[in-house]
Protein backbone atom coordinates (compact mmCIF):
# COMPACT_ATOMS: atom_id res chain seq x y z
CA UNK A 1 -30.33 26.55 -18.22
CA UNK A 2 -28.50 23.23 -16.97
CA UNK A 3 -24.93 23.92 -15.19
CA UNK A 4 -22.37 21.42 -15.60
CA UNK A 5 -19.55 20.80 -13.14
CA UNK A 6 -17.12 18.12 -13.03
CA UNK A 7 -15.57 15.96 -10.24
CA UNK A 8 -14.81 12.35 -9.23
CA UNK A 9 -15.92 9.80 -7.48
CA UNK A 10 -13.95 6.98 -5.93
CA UNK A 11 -13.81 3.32 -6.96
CA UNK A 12 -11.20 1.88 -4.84
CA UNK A 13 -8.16 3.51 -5.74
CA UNK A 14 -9.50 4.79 -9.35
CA UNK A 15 -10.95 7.86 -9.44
CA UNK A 16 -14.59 8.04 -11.56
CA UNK A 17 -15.79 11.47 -13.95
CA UNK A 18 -19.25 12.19 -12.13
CA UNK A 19 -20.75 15.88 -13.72
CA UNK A 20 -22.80 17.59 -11.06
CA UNK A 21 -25.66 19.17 -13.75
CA UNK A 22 -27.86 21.72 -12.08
CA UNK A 23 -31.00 22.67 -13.30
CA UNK A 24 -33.86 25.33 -11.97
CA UNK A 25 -37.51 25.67 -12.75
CA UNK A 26 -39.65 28.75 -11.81
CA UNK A 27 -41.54 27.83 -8.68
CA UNK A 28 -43.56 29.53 -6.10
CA UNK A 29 -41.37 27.30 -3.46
CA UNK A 30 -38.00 26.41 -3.13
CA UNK A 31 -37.11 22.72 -3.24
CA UNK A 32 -33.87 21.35 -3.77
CA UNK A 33 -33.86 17.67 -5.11
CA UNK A 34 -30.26 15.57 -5.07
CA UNK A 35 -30.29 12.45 -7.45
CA UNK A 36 -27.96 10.20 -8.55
CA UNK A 37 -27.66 7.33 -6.00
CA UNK A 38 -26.14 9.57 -3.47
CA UNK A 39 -25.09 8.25 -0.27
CA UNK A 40 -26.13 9.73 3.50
CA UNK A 41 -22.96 12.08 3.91
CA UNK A 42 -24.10 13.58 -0.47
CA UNK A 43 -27.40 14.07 0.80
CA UNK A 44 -26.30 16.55 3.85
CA UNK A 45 -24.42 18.44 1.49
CA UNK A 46 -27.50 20.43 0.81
CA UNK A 47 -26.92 21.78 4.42
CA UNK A 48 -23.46 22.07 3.94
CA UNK A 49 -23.83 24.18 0.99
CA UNK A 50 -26.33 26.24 1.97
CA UNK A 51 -24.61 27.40 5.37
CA UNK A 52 -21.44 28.14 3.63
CA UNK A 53 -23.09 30.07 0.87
CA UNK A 54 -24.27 32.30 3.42
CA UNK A 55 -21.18 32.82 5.81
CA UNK A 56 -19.32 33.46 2.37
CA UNK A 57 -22.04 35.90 0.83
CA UNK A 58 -22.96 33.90 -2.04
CA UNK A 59 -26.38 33.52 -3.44
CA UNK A 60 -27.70 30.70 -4.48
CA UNK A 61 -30.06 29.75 -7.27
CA UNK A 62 -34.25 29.73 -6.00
CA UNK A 63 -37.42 28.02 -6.86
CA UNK A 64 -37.08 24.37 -7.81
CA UNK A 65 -33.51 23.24 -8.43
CA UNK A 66 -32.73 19.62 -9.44
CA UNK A 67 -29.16 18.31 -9.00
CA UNK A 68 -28.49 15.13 -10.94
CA UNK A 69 -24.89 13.35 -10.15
CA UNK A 70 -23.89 11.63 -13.52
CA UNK A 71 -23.32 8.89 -14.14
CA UNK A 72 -26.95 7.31 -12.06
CA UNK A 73 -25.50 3.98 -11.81
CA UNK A 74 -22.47 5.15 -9.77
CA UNK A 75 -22.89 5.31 -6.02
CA UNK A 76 -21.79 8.55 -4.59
CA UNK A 77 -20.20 8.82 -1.43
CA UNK A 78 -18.38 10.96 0.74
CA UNK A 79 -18.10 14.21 1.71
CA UNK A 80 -15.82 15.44 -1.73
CA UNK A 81 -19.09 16.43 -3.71
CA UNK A 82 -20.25 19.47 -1.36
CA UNK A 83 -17.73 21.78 -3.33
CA UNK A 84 -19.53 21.33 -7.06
CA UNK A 85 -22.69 21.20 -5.66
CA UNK A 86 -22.33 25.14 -4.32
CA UNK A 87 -20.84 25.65 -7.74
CA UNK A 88 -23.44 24.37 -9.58
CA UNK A 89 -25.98 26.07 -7.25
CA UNK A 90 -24.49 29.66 -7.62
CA UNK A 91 -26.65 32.75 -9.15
CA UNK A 92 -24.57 33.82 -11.65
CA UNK A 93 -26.59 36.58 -12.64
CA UNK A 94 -26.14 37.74 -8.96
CA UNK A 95 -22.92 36.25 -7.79
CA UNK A 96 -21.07 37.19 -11.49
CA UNK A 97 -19.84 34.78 -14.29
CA UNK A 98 -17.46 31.94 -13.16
CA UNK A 99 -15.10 30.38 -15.19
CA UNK A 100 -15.72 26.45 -14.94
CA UNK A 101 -14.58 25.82 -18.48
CA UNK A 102 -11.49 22.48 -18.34
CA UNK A 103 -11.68 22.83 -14.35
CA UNK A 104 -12.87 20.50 -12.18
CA UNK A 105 -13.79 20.69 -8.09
CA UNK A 106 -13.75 18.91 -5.22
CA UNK A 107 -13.77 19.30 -1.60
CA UNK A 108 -15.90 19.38 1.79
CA UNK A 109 -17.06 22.64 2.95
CA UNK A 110 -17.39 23.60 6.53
CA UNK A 111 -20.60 25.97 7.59
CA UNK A 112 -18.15 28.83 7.52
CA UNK A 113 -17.65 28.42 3.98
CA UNK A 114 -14.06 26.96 4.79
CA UNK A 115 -12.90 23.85 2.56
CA UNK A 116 -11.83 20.69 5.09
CA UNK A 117 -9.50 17.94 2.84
CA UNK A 118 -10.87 14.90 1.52
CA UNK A 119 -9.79 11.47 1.02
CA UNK A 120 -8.36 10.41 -2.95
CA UNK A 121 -7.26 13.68 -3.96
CA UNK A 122 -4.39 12.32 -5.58
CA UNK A 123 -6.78 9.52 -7.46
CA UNK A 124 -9.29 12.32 -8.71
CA UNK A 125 -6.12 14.25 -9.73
CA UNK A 126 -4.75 11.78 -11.87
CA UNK A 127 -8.09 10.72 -13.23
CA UNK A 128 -8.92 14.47 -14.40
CA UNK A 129 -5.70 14.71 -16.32
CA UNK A 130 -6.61 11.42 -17.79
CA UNK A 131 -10.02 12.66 -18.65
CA UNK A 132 -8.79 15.91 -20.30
CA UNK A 133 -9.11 18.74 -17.83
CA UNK A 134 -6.62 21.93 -17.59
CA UNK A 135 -6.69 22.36 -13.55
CA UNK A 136 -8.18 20.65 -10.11
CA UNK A 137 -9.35 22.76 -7.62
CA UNK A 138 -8.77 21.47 -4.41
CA UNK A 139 -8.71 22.33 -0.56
CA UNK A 140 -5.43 23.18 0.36
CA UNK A 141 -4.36 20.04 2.79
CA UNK A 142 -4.80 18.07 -0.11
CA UNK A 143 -3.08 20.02 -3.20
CA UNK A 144 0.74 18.93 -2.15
CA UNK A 145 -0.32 14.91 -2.82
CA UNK A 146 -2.60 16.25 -5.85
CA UNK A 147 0.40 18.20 -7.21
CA UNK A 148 2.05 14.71 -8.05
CA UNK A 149 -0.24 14.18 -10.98
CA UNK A 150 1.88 16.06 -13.65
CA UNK A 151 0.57 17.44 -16.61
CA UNK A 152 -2.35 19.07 -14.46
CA UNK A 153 -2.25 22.65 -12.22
CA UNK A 154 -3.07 21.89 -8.63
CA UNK A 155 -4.65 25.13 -6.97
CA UNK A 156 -5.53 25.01 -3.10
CA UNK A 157 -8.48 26.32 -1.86
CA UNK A 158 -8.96 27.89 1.55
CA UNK A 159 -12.36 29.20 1.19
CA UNK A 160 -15.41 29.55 -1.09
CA UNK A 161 -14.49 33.25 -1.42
CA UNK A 162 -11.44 32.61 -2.28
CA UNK A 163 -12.51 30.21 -5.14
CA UNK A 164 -15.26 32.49 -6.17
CA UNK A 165 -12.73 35.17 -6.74
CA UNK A 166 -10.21 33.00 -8.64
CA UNK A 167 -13.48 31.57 -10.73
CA UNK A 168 -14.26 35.56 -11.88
CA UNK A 169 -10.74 36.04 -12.27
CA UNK A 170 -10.67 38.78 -9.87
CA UNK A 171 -7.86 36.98 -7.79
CA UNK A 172 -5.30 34.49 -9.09
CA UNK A 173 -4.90 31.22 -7.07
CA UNK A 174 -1.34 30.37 -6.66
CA UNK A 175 -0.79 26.80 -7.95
CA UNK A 176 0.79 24.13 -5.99
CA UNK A 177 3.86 22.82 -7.95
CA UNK A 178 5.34 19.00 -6.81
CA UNK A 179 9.20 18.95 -6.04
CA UNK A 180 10.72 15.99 -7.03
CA UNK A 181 14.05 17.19 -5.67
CA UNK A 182 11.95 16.97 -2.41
CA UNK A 183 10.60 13.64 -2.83
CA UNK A 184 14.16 11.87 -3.89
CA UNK A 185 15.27 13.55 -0.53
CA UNK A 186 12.50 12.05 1.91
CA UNK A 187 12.84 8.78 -0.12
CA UNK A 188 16.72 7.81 0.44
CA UNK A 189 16.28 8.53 4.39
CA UNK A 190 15.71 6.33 7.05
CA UNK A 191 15.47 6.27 10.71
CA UNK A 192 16.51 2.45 11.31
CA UNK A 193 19.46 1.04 10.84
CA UNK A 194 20.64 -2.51 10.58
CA UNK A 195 23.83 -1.22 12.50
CA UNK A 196 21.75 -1.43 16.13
CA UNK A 197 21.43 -5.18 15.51
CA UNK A 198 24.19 -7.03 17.24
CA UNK A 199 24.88 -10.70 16.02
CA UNK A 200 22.34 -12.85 13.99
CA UNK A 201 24.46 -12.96 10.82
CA UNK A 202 22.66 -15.60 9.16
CA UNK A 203 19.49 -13.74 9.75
CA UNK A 204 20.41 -10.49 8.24
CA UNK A 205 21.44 -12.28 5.48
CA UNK A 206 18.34 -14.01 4.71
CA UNK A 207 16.81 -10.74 4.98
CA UNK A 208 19.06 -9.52 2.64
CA UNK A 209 18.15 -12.15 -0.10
CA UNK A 210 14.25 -11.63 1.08
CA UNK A 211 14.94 -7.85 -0.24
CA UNK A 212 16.58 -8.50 -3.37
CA UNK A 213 14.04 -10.96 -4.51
CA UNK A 214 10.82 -9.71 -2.90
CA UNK A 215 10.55 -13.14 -1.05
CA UNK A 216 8.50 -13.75 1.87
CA UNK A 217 10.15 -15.05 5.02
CA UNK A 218 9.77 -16.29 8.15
CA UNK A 219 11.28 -15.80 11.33
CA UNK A 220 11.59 -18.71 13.98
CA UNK A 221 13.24 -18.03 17.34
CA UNK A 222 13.01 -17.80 20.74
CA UNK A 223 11.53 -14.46 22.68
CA UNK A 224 13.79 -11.99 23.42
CA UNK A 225 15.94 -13.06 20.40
CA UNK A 226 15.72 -9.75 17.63
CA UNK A 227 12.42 -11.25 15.54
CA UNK A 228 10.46 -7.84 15.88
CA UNK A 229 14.16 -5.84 15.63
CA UNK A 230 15.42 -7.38 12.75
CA UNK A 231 11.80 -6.84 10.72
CA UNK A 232 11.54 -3.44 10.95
CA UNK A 233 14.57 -2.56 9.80
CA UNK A 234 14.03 -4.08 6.25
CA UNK A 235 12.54 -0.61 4.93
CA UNK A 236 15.88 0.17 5.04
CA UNK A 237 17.90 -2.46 2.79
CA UNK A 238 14.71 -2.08 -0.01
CA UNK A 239 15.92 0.09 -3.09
CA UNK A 240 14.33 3.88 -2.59
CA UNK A 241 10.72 4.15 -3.36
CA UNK A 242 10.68 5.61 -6.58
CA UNK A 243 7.85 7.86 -8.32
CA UNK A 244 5.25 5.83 -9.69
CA UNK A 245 5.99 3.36 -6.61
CA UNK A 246 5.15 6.50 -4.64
CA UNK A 247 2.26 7.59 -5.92
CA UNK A 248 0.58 4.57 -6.03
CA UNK A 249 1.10 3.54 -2.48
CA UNK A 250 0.18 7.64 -1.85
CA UNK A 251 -3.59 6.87 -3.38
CA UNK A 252 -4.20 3.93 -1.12
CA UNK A 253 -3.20 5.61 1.74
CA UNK A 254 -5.20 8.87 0.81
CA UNK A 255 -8.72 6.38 -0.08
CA UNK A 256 -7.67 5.12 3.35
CA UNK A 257 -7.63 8.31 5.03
CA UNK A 258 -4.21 7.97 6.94
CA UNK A 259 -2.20 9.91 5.17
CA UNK A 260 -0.47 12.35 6.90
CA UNK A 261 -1.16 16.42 6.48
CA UNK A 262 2.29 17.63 6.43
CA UNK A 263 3.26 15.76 3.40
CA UNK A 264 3.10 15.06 -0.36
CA UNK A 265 3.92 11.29 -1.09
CA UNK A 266 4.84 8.49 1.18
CA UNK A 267 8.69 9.05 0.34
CA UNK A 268 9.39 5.54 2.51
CA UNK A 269 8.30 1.84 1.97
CA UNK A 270 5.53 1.19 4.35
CA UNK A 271 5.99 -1.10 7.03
CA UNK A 272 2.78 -2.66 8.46
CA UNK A 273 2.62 -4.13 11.87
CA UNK A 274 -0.72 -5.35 12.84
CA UNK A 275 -1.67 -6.96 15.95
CA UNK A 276 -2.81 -10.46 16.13
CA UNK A 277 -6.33 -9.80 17.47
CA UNK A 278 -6.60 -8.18 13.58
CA UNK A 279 -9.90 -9.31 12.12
CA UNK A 280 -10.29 -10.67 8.65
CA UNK A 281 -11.61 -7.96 7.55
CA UNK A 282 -9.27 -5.35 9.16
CA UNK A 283 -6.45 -7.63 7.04
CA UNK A 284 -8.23 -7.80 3.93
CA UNK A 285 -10.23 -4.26 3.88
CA UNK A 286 -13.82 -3.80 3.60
CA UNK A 287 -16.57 -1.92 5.01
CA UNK A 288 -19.78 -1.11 3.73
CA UNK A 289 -17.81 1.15 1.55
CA UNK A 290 -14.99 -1.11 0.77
CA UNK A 291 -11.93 0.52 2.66
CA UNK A 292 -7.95 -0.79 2.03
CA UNK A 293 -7.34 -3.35 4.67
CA UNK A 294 -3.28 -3.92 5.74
CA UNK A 295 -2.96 -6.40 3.17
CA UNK A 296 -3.13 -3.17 0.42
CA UNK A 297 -1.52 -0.42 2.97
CA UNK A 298 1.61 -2.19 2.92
CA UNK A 299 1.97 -2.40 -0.76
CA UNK A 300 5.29 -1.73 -2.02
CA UNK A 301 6.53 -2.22 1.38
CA UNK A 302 6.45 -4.56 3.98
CA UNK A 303 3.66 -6.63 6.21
CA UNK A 304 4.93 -7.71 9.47
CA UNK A 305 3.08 -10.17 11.47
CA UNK A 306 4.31 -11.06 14.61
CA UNK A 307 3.71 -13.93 16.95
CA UNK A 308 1.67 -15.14 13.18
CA UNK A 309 -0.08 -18.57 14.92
CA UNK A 310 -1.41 -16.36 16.99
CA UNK A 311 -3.64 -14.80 14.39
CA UNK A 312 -6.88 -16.10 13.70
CA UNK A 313 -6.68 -19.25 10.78
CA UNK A 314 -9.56 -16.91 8.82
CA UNK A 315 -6.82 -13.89 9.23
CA UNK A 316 -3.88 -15.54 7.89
CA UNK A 317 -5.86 -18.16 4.81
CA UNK A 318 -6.73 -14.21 3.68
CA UNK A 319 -3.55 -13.73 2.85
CA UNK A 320 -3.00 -16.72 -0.14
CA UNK A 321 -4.76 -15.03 -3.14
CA UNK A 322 -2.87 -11.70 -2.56
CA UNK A 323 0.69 -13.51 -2.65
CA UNK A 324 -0.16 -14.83 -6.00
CA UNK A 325 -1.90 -12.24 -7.67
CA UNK A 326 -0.49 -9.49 -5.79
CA UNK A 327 -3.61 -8.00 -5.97
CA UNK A 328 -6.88 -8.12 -3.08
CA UNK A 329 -10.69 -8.53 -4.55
CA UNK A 330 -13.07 -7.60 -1.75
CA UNK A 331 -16.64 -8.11 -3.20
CA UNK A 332 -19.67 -6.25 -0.61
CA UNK A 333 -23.33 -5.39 -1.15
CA UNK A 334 -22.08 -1.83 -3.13
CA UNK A 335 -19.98 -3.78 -5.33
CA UNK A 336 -16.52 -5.14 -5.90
CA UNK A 337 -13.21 -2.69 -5.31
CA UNK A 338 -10.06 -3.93 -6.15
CA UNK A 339 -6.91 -2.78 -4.31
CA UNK A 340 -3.00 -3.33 -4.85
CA UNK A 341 -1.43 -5.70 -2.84
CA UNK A 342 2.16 -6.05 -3.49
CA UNK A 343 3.92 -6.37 -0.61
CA UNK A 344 7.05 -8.74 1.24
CA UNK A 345 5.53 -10.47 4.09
CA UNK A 346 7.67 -11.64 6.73
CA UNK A 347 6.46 -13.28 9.39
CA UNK A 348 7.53 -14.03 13.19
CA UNK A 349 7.09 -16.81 15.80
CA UNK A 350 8.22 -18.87 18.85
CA UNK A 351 8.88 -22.44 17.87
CA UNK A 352 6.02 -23.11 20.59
CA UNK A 353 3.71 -21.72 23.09
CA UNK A 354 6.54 -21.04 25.79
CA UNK A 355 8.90 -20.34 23.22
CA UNK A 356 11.74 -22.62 24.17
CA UNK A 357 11.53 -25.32 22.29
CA UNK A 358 14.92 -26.11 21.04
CA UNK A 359 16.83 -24.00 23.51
CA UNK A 360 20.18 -25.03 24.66
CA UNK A 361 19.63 -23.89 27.93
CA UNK A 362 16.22 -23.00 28.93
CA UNK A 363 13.89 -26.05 29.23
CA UNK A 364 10.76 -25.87 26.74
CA UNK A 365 7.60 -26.50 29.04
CA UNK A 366 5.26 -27.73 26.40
CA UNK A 367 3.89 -31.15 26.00
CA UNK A 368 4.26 -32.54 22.13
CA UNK A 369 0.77 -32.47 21.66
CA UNK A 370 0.89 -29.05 22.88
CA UNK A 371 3.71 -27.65 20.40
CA UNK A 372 2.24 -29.57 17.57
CA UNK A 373 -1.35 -28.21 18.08
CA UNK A 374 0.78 -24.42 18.34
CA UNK A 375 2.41 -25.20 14.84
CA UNK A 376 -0.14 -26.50 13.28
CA UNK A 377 -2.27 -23.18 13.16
CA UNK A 378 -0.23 -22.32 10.37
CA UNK A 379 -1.43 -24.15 6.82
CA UNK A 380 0.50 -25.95 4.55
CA UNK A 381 -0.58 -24.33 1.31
CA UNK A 382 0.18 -20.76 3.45
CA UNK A 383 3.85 -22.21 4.43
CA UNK A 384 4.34 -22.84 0.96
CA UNK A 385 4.05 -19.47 0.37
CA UNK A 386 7.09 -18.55 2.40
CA UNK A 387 10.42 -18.50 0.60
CA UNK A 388 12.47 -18.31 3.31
CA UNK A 389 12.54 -20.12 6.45
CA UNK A 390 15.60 -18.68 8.80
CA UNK A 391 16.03 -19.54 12.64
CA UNK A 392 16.86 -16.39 15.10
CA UNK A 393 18.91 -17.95 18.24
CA UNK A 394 19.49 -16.46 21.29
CA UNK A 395 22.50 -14.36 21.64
CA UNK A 396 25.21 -15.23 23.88
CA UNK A 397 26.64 -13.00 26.30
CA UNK A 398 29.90 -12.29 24.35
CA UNK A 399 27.33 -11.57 21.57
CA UNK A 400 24.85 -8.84 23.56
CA UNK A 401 27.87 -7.51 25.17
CA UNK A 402 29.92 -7.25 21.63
CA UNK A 403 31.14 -3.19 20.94
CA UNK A 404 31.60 -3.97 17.70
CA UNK A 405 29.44 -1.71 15.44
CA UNK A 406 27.38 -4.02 12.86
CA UNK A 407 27.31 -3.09 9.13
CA UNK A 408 25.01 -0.71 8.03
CA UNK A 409 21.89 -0.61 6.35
CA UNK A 410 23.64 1.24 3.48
CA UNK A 411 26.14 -1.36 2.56
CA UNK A 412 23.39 -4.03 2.95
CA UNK A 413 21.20 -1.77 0.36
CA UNK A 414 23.97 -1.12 -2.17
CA UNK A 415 24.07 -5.07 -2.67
CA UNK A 416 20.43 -5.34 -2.65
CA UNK A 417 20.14 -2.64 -5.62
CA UNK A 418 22.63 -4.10 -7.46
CA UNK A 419 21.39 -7.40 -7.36
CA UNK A 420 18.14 -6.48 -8.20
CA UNK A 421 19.97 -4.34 -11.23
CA UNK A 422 21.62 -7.28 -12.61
CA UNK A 423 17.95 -9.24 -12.49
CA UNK A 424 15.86 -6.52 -14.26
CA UNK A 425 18.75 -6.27 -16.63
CA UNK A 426 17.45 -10.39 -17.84
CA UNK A 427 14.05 -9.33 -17.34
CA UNK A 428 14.02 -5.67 -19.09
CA UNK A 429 11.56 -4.08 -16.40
CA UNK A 430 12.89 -2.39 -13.27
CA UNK A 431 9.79 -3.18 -11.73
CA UNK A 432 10.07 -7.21 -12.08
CA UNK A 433 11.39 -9.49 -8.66
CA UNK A 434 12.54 -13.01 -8.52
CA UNK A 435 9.73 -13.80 -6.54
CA UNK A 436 7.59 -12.89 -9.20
CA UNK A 437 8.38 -15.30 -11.70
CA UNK A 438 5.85 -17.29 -13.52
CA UNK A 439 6.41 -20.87 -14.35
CA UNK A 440 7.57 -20.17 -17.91
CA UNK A 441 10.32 -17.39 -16.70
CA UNK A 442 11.50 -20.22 -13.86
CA UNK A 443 12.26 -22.63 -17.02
CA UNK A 444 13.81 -19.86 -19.05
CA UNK A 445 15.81 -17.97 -16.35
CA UNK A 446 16.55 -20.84 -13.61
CA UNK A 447 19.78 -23.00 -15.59
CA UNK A 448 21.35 -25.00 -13.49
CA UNK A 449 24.86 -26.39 -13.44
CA UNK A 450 25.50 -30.31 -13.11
CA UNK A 451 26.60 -29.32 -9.59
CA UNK A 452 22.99 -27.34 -8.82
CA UNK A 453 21.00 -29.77 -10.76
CA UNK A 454 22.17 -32.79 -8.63
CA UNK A 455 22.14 -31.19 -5.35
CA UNK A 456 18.38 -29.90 -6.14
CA UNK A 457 17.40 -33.56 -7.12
CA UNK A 458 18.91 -35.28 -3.97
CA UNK A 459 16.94 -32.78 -1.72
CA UNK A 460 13.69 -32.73 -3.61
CA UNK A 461 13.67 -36.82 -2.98
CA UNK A 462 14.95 -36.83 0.85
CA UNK A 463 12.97 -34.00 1.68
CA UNK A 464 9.52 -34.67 -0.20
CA UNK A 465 9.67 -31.81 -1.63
CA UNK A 466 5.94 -30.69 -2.95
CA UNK A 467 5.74 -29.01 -6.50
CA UNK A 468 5.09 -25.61 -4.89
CA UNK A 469 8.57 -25.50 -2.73
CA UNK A 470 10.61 -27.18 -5.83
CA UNK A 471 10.13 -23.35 -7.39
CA UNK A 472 10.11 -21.43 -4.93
CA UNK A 473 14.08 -22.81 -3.81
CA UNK A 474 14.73 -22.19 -7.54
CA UNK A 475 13.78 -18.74 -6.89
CA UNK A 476 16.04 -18.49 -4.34
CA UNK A 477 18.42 -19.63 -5.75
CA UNK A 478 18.32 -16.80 -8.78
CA UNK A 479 18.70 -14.50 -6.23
CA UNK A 480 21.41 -15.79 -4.30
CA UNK A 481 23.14 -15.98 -8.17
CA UNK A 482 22.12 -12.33 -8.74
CA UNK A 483 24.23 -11.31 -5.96
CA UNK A 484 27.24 -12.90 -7.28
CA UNK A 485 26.26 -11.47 -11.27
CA UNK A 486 25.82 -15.19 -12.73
CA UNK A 487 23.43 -16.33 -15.13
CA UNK A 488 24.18 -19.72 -14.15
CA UNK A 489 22.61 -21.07 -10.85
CA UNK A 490 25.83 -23.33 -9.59
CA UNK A 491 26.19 -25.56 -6.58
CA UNK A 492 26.50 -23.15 -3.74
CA UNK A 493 23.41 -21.41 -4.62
CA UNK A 494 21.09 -24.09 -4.49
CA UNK A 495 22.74 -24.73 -1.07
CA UNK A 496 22.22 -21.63 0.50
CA UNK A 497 18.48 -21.81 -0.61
CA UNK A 498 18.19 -25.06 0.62
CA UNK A 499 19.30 -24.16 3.85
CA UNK A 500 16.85 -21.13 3.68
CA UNK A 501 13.87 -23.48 3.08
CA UNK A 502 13.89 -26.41 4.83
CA UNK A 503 12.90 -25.16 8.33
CA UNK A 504 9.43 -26.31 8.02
CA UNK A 505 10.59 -30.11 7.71
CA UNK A 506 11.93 -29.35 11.47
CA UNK A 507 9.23 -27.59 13.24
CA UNK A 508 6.72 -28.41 10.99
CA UNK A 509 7.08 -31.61 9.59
């Protein structure tokens, strides 16, 4: 008689129906065979299994036992499939009936029969309420990030005689049960504060625009001057995370294996700060096993690269498909995963090598060829891809020395959320950024006044504007209008997104 159990495999973040069917043939010796294109870490489940079975008193089927893992043309990997496999393996006519029926399994078993948490619980969660099933046994680290996939009971699993109990309905499982009360809780705190940063007005307020539009930026100014400060406080000026926000950014991060033990759902936009030595391939993800790379772990939130000519040309050209498509393809031997990749990317750097250039006061100590070749690491079709473009001076010391507290992160917020209200309000989806725009919505939602419209035209022709930068100031510019509630993009808001634009003619031209 076959056995049928069902669990998931992962395909990036998407989690894949694989049925573990056992079957066993009367044999004089006992041989185990695992098919199904299983991977290296599927194929020492066997040992897994068999030690566990034993430190938990469970007997396991003899003779000649064949374990196929369905679909064949699915690669399985990972350590999530040792749980079915002792399932499917189990004597029942020693062990006692268990109850499989609308359940499905997953989980990596120690030699003491103990279950150890797996990566993409919350993927294989949502896919097994997609596919149908009543319940998801789980180990018990991962069944508070499983318990977000409503409409499905989460039970945690500390051992296999624990489960073997539950399954023969000897001993009820307690299931884990997601608080959303919780999770709204987590989401609206945060630890920085844009109260700490004295000065740089002009800055903050380009940030501010960045958040309500989801528009990339970059940050030019001297060392010492608030670059790396004034980044990682943006978290906290983005509207809350909400649910489905959550959860998605929750499976990457589970795939990835960094998320952390002691809770559900990220509750906070992710901030990503990787350091320049990053390799293509730590940027983009990848792996024999395709693995997110920063590009997708900061999805929803917010990729920070600092000192960005420093980074590798191969590094940084990564990162033009993802700002358009908002999505990452990373194609390997195994096959091609696709991750999220929605994310503000702001960026920081010294206007050259020394970082003086400029300075009003400290003498710059780079040659022209020098600060031209530092520049030029960043490419013009990547540059394009900035929005904003806002300088970060040195403070002053009636500026450092200032007592006067700065305005909060919270005020700063309440103006982001309602200007991004008043846009999803003309786009009907809450979801939807002005830095998102296609070409059609630009024509339909971008009216200028006569004012706008003649200010726009005199810039595009002094500045040599290309194509690409004529939208993305119109972008800004229906942000900058969001803020002050007008449909109409007038005069003053094509000249504040001029001003936020036209750094690269400066240090770049």
């Amino acid at each position: 008689m076959v056995k049928v159990i069902h669990t998931f495999a992962l395909n990036g973040i998407t989690g894949i129906p694989v049925v573990v069917e056992t079957d066993r043939f009367s044999s004089a010796e006992p041989l185990v065979s695992l098919i199904g294109l299983p991977d290296t870490a599927v194929k020492e489940a066997l040992d897994r299994v068999r030690a566990a079975a034993r430190s938990s008193q469970l007997t396991l089927k003899t003779g000649k036992v064949t374990i196929n893992l369905a679909p064949a043309d699915v690669r399985k990997e990972g350590s999530s499939f040792d749980l079915p496999i002792l399932i499917s393996m189990a004597d029942e006519e020693k062990s006692g009936f268990l109850d499989t029926d609308g359940k499905a399994f997953a989980g990596e078993l120690s030699l003491t029969g103990e279950l150890r948490p797996i990566n993409g619980a919350l993927s294989m969660a949502l896919a097994a309420r997609k596919a149908g099933f009543k319940a998801i046994y789980l180990p018990e680290q991962n069944a508070p990030e499983a318990s977000a996939a409503e409409g499905i009971d989460v039970f945690p699993v500390k051992n296999v005689s624990q489960l073997m109990k539950a399954l023969r309905h000897e001993e009820a499982i307690e299931k884990t049960v997601f608080s959303f009360d919780a999770f709204e809780r987590r989401a609206s705190v945060c630890a920085l504060d844009y109260c700490d940063v004295k000065g740089q007005e002009t800055a903050k307020k380009a940030l501010e625009i960045a958040a309500a539009g989801s528009h990339n930026v970059l940050m030019i100014g001297p060392p010492g001057s608030g670059k790396s400060m004034l980044a990682s406080r943006i978290p906290s000026i983005l509207p809350p995370i909400s649910l489905p926000e959550s959860i998605e950014t929750t499976q990457i991060h589970s795939v990835a294996g960094i998320l952390s033990s002691d809770c559900s759902l990220v509750s906070a936009r992710p901030f990503r700060s990787p350091h320049h030595n990053m390799s293509a391939a730590g940027m983009a993800g990848g792996g024999k096993s395709p693995k997110p790379g920063e590009i997708s772990l900061a999805h929803n939130g917010v990729l920070f690269l600092d000192e960005f000519p420093e980074f590798d040309k191969s590094v940084t050209e990564v990162l033009r498909q993802p700002l358009e498509e908002r999505r990452i393809h990373i194609t390997r031997v195994s096959g091609t995963v696709d991750y999220p990749a929605s994310f503000i990317l702001v960026c920081a750097m010294n206007p050259c090598k020394c970082g003086w250039y400029g300075h009003p006061t400290h003498p710059c100590t780079c040659t022209d060829s020098a600060r031209r070749n530092y520049v030029s690491k960043i490419s013009g079709p990547l540059l394009d891809r900035i929005d904003i473009q806002v300088e970060v001076p040195s403070l002053d010391y009636s500026g450092v020395s200032a007592t006067t507290p700065s305005e909060p992160s919270a005020a700063m917020r309440e103006r982001v959320c309602a200007a991004r209200e008043f846009a999803s309000q003309r786009f009907g989806d809450p979801a939807m950024a002005n830095a998102l725009m296609t070409p059609a919505q630009i024509r339909k939602y971008c009216v200028l006044d006569d004012g706008g419209s003649s200010l726009l035209k005199r810039a595009f022709e002094t500045l040599s504007l290309s194509a690409r930068s004529y939208d993305r100031i119109l972008k800004v510019a229906r942000t900058v209008a969001d803020f002050d509630k007008s449909e109409l993009i007038k005069k003053n808001h094509i000249a504040l997104a001029l001003q936020l634009r036209t750094l690269d003619k400066k240090y770049f031209g």
